[in-house]
N, C-alpha and C. Protein backbone atom coordinates (compact mmCIF):
# COMPACT_ATOMS: atom_id res chain seq x y z
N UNK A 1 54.95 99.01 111.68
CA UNK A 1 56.00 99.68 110.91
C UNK A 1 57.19 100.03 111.81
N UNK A 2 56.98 100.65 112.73
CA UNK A 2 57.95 100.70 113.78
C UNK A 2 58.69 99.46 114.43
N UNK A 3 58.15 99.07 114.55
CA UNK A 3 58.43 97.69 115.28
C UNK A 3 59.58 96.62 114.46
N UNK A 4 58.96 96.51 113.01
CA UNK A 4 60.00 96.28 111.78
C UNK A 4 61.06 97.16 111.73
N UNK A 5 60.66 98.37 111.75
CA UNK A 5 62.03 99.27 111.79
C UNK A 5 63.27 99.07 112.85
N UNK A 6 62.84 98.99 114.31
CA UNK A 6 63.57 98.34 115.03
C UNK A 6 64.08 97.19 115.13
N UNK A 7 62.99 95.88 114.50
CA UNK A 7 63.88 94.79 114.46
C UNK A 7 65.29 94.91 113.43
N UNK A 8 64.76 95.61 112.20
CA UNK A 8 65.64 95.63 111.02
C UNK A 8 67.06 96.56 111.82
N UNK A 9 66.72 97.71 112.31
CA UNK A 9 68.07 97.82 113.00
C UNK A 9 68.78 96.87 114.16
N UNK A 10 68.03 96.25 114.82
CA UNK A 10 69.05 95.47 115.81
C UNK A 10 69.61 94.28 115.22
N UNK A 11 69.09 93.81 113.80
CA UNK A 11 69.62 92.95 113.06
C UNK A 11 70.92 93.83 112.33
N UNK A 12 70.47 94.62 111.58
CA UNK A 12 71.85 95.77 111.33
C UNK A 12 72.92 95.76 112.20
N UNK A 13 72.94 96.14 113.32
CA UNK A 13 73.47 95.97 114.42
C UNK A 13 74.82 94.82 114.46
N UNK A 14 73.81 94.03 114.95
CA UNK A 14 74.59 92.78 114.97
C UNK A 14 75.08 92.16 113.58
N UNK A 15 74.53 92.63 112.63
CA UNK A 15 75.70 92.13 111.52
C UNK A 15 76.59 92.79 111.33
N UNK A 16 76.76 94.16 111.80
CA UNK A 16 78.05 95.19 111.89
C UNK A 16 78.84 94.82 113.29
N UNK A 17 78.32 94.15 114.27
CA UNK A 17 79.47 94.12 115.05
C UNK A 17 79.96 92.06 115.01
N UNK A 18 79.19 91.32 114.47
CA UNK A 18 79.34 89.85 113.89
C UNK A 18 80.52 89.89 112.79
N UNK A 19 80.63 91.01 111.55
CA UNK A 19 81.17 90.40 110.40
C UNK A 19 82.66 90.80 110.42
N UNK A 20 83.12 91.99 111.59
CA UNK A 20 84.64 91.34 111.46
C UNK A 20 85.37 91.16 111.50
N UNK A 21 84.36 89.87 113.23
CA UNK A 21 85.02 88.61 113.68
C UNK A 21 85.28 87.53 112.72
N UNK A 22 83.97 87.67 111.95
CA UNK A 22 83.74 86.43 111.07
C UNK A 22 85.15 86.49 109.98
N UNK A 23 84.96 87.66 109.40
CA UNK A 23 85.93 87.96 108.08
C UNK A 23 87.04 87.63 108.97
N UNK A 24 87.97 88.13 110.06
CA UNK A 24 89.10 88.03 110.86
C UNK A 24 89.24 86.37 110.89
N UNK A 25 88.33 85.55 111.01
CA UNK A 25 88.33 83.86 111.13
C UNK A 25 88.69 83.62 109.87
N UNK A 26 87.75 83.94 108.97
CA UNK A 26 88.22 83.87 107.89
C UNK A 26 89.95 84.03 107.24
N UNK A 27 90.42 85.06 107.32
CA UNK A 27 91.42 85.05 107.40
C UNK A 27 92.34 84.20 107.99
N UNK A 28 92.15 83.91 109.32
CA UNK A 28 93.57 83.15 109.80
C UNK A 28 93.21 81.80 109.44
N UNK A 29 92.09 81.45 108.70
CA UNK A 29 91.72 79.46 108.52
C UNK A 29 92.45 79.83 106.99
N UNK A 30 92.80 81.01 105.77
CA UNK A 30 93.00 80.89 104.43
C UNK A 30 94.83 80.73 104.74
N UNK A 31 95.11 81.59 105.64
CA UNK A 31 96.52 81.80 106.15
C UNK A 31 97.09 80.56 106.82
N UNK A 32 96.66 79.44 107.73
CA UNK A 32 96.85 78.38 108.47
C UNK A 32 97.06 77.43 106.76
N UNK A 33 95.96 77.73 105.95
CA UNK A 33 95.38 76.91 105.13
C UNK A 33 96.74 76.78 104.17
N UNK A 34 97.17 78.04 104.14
CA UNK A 34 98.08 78.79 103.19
C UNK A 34 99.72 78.28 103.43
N UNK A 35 99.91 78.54 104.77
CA UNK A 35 101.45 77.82 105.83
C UNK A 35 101.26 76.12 105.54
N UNK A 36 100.15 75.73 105.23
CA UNK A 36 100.32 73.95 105.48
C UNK A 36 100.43 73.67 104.08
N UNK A 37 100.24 74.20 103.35
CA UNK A 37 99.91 74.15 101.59
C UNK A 37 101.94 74.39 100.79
N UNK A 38 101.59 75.61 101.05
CA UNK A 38 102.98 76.47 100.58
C UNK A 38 104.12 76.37 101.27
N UNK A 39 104.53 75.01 102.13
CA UNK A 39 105.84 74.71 102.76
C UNK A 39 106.67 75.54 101.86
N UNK A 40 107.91 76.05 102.38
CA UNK A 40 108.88 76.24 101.57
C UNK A 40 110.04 75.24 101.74
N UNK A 41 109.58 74.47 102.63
CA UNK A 41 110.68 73.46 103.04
C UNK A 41 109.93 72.32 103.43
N UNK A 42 110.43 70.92 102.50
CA UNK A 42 109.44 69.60 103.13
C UNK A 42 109.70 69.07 104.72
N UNK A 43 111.00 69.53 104.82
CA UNK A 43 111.82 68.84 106.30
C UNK A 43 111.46 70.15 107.42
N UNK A 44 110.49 71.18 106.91
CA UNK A 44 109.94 72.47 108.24
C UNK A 44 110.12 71.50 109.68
N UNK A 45 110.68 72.84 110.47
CA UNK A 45 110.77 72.53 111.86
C UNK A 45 109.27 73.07 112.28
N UNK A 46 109.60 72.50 113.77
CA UNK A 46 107.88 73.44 114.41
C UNK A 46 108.32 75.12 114.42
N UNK A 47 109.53 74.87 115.06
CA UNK A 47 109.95 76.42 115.23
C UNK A 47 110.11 77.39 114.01
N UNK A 48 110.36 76.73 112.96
CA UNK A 48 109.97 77.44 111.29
C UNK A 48 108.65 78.02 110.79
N UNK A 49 108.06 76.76 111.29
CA UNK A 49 106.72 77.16 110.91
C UNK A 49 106.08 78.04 112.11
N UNK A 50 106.39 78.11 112.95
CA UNK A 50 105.63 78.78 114.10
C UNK A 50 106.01 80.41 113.53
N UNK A 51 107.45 80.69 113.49
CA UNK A 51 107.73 81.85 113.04
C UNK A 51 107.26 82.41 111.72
N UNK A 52 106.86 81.50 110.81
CA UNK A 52 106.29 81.75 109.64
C UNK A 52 104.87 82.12 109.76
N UNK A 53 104.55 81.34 110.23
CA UNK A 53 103.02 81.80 111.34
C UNK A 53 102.98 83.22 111.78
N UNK A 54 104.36 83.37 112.56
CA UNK A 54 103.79 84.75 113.10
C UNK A 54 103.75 85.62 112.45
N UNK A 55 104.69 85.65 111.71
CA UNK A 55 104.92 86.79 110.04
C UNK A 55 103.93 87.12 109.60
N UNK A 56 102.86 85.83 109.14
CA UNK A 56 101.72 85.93 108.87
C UNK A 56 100.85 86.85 109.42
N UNK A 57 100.55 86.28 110.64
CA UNK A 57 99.51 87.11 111.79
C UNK A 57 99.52 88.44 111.65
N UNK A 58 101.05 89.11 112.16
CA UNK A 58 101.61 90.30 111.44
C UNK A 58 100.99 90.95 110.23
N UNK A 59 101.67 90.53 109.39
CA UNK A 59 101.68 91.00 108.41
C UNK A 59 99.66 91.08 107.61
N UNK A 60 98.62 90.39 108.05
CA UNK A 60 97.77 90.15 108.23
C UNK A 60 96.63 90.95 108.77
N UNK A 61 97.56 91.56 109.99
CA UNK A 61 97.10 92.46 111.00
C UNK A 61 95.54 91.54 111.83
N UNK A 62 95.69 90.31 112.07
CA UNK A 62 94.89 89.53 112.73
C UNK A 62 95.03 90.18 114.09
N UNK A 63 94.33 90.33 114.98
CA UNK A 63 93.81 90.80 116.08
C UNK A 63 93.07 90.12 117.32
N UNK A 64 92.25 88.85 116.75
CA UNK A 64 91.57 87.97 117.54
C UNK A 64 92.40 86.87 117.84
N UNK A 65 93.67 86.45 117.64
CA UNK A 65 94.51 85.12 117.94
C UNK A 65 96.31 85.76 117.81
N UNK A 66 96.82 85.09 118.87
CA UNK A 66 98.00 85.46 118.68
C UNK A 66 98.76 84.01 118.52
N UNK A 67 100.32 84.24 117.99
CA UNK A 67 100.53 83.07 117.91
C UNK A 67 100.94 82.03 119.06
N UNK A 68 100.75 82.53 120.14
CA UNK A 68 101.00 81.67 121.84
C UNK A 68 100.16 80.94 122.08
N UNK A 69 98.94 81.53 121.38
CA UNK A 69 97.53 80.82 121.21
C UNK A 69 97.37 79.67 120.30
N UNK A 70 98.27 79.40 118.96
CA UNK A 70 98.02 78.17 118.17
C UNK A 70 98.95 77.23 118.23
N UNK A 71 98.28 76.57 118.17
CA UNK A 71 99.29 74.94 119.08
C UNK A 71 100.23 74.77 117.93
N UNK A 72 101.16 74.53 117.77
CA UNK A 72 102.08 73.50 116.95
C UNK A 72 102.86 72.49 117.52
N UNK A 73 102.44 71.38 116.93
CA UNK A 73 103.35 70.26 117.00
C UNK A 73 103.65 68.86 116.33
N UNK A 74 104.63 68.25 116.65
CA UNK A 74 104.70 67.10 115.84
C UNK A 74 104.11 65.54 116.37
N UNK A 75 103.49 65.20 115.26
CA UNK A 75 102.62 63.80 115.54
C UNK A 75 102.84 63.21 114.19
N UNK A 76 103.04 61.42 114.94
CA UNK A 76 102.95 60.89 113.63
C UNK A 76 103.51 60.94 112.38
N UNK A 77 104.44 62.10 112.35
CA UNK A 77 105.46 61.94 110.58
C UNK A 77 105.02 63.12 110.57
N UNK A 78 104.32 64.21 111.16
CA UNK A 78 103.83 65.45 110.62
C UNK A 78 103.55 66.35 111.48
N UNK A 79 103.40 67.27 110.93
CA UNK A 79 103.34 68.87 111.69
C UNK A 79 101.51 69.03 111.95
N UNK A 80 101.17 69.31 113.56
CA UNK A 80 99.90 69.61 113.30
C UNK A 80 99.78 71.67 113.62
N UNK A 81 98.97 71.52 113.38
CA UNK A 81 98.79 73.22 113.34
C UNK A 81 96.90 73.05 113.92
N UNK A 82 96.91 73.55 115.50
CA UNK A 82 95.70 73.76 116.13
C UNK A 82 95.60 75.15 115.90
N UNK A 83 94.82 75.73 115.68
CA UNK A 83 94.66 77.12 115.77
C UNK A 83 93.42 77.80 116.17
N UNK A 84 92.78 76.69 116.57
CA UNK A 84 91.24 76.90 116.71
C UNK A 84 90.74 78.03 118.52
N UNK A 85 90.42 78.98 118.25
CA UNK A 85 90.01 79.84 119.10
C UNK A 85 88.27 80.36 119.43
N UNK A 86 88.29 81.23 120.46
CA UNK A 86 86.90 81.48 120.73
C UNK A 86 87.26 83.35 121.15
N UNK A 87 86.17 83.66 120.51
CA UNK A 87 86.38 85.19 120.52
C UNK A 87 85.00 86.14 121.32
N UNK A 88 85.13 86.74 122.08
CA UNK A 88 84.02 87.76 122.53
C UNK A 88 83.87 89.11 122.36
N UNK A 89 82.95 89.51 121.95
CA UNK A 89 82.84 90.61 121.30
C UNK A 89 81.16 91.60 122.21
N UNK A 90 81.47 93.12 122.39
CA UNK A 90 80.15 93.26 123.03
C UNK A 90 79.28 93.67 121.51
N UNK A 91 78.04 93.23 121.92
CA UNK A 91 76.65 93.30 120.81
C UNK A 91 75.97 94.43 121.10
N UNK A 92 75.24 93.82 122.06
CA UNK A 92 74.20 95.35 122.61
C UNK A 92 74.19 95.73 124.32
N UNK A 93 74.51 96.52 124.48
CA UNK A 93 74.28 96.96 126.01
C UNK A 93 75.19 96.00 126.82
N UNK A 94 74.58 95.53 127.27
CA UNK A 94 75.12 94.37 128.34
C UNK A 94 74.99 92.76 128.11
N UNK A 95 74.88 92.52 126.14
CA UNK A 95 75.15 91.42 126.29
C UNK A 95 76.09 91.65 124.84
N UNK A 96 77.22 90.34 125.14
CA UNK A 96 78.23 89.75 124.50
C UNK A 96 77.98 88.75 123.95
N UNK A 97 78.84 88.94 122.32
CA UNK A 97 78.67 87.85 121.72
C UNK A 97 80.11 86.64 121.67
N UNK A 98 79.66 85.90 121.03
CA UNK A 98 80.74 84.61 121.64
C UNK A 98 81.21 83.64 120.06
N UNK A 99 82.22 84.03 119.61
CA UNK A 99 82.00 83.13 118.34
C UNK A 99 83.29 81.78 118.82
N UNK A 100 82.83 80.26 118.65
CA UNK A 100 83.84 79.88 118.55
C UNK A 100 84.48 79.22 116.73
N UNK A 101 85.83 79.06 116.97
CA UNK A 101 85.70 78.49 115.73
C UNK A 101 86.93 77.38 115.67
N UNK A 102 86.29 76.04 115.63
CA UNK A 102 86.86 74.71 116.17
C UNK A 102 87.13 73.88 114.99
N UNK A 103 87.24 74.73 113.70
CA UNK A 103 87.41 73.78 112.35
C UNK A 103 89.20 74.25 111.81
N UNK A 104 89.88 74.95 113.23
CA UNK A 104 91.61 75.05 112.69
C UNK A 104 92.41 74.12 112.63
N UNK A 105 92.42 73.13 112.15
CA UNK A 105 92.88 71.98 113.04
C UNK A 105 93.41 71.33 111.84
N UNK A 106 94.57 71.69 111.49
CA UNK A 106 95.64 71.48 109.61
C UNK A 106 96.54 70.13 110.24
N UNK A 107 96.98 69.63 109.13
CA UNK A 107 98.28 68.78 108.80
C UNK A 107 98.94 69.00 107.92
N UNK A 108 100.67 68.86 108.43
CA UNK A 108 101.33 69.39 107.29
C UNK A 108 101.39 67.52 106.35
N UNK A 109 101.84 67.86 105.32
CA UNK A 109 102.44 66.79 104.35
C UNK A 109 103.02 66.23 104.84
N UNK A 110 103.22 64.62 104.66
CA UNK A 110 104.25 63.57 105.81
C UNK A 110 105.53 63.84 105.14
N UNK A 111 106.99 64.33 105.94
CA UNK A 111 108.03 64.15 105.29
C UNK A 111 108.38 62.95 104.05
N UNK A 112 108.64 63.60 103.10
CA UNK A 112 109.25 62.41 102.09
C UNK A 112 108.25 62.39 101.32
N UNK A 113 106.95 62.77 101.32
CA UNK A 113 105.57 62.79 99.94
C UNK A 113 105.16 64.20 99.73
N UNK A 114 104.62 63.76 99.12
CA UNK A 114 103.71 65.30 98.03
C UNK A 114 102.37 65.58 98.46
């Protein structure tokens, strides 16, 4: 009984200090998701969108990525948007947790299509 009791809290634990990094990822992949979707302009510069980006972050209050941290650039007819980061966080005592998250990785629309 004890023993359950303790596992069930160090699982507690770590889902209170896991969920939010997770939710915070969450966020900046709906927001990345959101800047490549909702151009307000088909002909966006990098420097448009970068600043639109940061507005975001801002306004967002994201905490785990800044925008120096997400790549923008142009390839191929299009805008890419890297944003993919790795975050550390302490868990218990003297060990740290490590989330990465390597699925930021957008394209904008090729100038001239839909």
């Amino acid at each position: 009984m004890t023993t359950n009791l303790v596992f069930f809290g160090l699982l507690l634990i770590a889902a209170l200090r896991v969920a939010p990094t997770y939710f915070e990822y969450l966020t900046v992949k709906d927001m990345v998701r959101r800047a490549v979707v909702e151009q307000p302009v088909s002909g966006e510069t990098v420097p448009q969108l970068k600043n639109r980006l940061a507005a975001l972050l801002v306004t967002n209050q994201v905490r785990g990525i800044e925008i120096d941290d997400i790549a923008i650039y142009p390839e191929r007819g299009v805008i890419v948007i890297d944003a993919r980061y790795e975050t550390r966080f302490p868990l218990f005592w003297i060990l740290d947790g490590v989330m990465q998250f390597d699925d930021l990785v957008f394209e904008t629309t090729p100038v001239g299509r839909s």
